[in-house]
Protein backbone atom coordinates (compact mmCIF):
# COMPACT_ATOMS: atom_id res chain seq x y z
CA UNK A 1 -0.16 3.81 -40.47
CA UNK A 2 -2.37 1.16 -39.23
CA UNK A 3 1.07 -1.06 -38.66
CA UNK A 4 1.72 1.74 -36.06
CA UNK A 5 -1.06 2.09 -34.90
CA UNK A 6 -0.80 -1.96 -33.75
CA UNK A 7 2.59 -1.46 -32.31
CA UNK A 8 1.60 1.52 -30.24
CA UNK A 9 -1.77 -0.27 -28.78
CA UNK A 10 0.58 -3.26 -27.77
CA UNK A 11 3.23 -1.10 -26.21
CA UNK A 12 0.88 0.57 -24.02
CA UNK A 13 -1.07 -2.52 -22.82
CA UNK A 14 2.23 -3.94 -22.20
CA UNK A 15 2.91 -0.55 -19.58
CA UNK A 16 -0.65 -0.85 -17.95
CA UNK A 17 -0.32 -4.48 -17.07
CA UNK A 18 3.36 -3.74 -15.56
CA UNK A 19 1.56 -1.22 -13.68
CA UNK A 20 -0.80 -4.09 -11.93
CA UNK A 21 -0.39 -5.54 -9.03
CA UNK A 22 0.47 -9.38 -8.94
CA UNK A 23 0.63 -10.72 -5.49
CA UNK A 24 -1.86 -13.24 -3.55
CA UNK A 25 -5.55 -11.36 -2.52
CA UNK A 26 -5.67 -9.82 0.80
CA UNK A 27 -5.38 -12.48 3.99
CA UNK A 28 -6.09 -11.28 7.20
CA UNK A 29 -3.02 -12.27 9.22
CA UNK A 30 -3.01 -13.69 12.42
CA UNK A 31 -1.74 -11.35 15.32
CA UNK A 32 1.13 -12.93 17.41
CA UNK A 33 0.57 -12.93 21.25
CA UNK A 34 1.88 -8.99 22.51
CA UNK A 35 1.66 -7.25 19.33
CA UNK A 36 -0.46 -5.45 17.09
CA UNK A 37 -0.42 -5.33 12.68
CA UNK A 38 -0.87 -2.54 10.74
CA UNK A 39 -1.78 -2.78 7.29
CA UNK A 40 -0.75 -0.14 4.81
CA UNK A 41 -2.68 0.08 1.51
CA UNK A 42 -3.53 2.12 -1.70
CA UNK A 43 -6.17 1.93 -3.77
CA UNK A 44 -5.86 1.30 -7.36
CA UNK A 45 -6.17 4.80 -9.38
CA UNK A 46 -4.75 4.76 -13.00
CA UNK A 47 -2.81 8.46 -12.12
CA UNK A 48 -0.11 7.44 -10.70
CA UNK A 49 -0.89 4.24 -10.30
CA UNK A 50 3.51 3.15 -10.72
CA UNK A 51 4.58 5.11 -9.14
CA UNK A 52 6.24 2.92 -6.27
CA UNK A 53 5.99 3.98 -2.49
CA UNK A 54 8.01 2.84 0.41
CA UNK A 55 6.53 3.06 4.08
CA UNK A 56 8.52 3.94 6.81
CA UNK A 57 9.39 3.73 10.31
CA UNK A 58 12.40 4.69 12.63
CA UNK A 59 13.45 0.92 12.51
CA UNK A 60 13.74 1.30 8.82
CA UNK A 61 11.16 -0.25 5.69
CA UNK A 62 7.60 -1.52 6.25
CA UNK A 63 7.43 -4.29 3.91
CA UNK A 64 8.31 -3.76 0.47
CA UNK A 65 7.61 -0.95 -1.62
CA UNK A 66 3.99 -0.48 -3.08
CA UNK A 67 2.22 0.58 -6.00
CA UNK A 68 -0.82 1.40 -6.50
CA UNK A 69 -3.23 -1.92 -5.69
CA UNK A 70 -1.29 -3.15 -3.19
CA UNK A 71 -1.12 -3.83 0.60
CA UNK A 72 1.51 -4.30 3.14
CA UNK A 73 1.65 -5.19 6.39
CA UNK A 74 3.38 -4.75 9.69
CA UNK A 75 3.64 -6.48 12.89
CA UNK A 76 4.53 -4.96 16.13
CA UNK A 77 4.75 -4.57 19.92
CA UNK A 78 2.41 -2.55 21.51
CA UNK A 79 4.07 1.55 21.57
CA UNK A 80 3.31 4.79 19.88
CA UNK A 81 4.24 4.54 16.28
CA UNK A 82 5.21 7.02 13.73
CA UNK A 83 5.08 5.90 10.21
CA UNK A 84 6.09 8.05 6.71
CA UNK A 85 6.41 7.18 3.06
CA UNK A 86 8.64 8.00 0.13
CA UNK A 87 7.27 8.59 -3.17
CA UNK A 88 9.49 11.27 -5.14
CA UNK A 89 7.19 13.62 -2.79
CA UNK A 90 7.03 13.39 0.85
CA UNK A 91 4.37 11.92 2.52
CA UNK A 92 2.61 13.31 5.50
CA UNK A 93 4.11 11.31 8.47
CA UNK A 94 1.20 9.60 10.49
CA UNK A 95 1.20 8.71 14.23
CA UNK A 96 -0.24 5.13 15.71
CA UNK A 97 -0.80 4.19 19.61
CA UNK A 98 -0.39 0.40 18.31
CA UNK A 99 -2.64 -1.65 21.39
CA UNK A 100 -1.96 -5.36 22.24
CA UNK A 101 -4.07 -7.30 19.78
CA UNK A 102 -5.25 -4.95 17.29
CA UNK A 103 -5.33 -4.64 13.95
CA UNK A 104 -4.94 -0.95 12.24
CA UNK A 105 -5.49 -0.07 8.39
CA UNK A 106 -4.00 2.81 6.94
CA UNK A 107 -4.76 4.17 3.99
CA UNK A 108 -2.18 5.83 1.61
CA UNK A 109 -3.73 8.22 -0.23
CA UNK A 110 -2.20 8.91 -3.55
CA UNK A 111 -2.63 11.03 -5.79
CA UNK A 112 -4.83 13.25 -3.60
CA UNK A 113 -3.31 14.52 -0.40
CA UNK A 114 0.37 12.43 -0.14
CA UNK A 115 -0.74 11.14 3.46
CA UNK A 116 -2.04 8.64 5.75
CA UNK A 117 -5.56 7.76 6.99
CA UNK A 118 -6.28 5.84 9.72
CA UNK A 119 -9.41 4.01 8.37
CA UNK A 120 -12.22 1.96 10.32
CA UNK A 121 -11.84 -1.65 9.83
CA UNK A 122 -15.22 -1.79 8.69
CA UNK A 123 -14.32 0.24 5.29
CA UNK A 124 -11.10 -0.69 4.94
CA UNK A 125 -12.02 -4.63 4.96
CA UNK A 126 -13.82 -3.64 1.69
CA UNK A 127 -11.36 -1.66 -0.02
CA UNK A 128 -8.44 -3.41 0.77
CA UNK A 129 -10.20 -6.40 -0.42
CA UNK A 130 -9.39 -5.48 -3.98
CA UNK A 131 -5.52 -4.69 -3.22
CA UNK A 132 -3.15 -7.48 -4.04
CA UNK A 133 0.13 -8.59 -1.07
CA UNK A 134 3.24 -5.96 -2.23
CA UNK A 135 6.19 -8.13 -4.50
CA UNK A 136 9.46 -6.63 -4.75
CA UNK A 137 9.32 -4.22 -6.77
């Protein structure tokens, strides 16, 4: 019994650290002349917390797919943006006006509503401070 009891404790911290994310801390990028970046991000919450999300917009992926304590990013010319995930559900497709020079952070909430939130930089510098740069997952 206690053998098991090992085994099992080892196969499950062996699931929750391939559940973390492993990529460089967040770096703010530097925004090439005539466009704008938009970072994506999700929080880390244990629910859910694998199950991998891909962003996208009518020129195809944003980045790489994310789990949760991860970030992505995405660089482009000034226009109205819209911008929707995949994640076995469908997430609420969000809308940008993207301005010359800016940066945006949006906020993929998961598991709570399965959409976007445009969030001030102000609290999103904070939170996405603890969200790791998307690998291939």
């Amino acid at each position: 019994m206690k053998r098991l009891t090992i085994v099992l404790l080892v196969v499950v911290a062996g699931l929750l650290l391939a559940s973390c994310a492993t990529g460089p801390a967040f770096v703010e990028q530097a925004i090439p002349d005539g466009q704008a970046i938009v970072y994506f991000y999700r929080p880390y919450r244990f629910f859910s917390s694998s199950l991998p999300i891909s962003m996208m917009t009518k020129d195809g992926h944003v980045g790489t797919s994310m789990i949760a304590g991860e970030y992505c990013f995405y660089l482009t010319k000034p226009s109205s943006l819209k911008f929707w995930g995949e994640a076995g559900v469908p997430i609420t497709p969000f809308t940008l006006d993207a301005a010359k020079g800016q940066s945006y952070f949006v906020k993929i909430n998961i598991p709570d509503s399965f959409k976007l939130t445009l969030v001030p930089p102000e609290t999103a510098q904070t939170e996405i401070a603890k969200c790791k740069l998307a690998s291939q997952h």
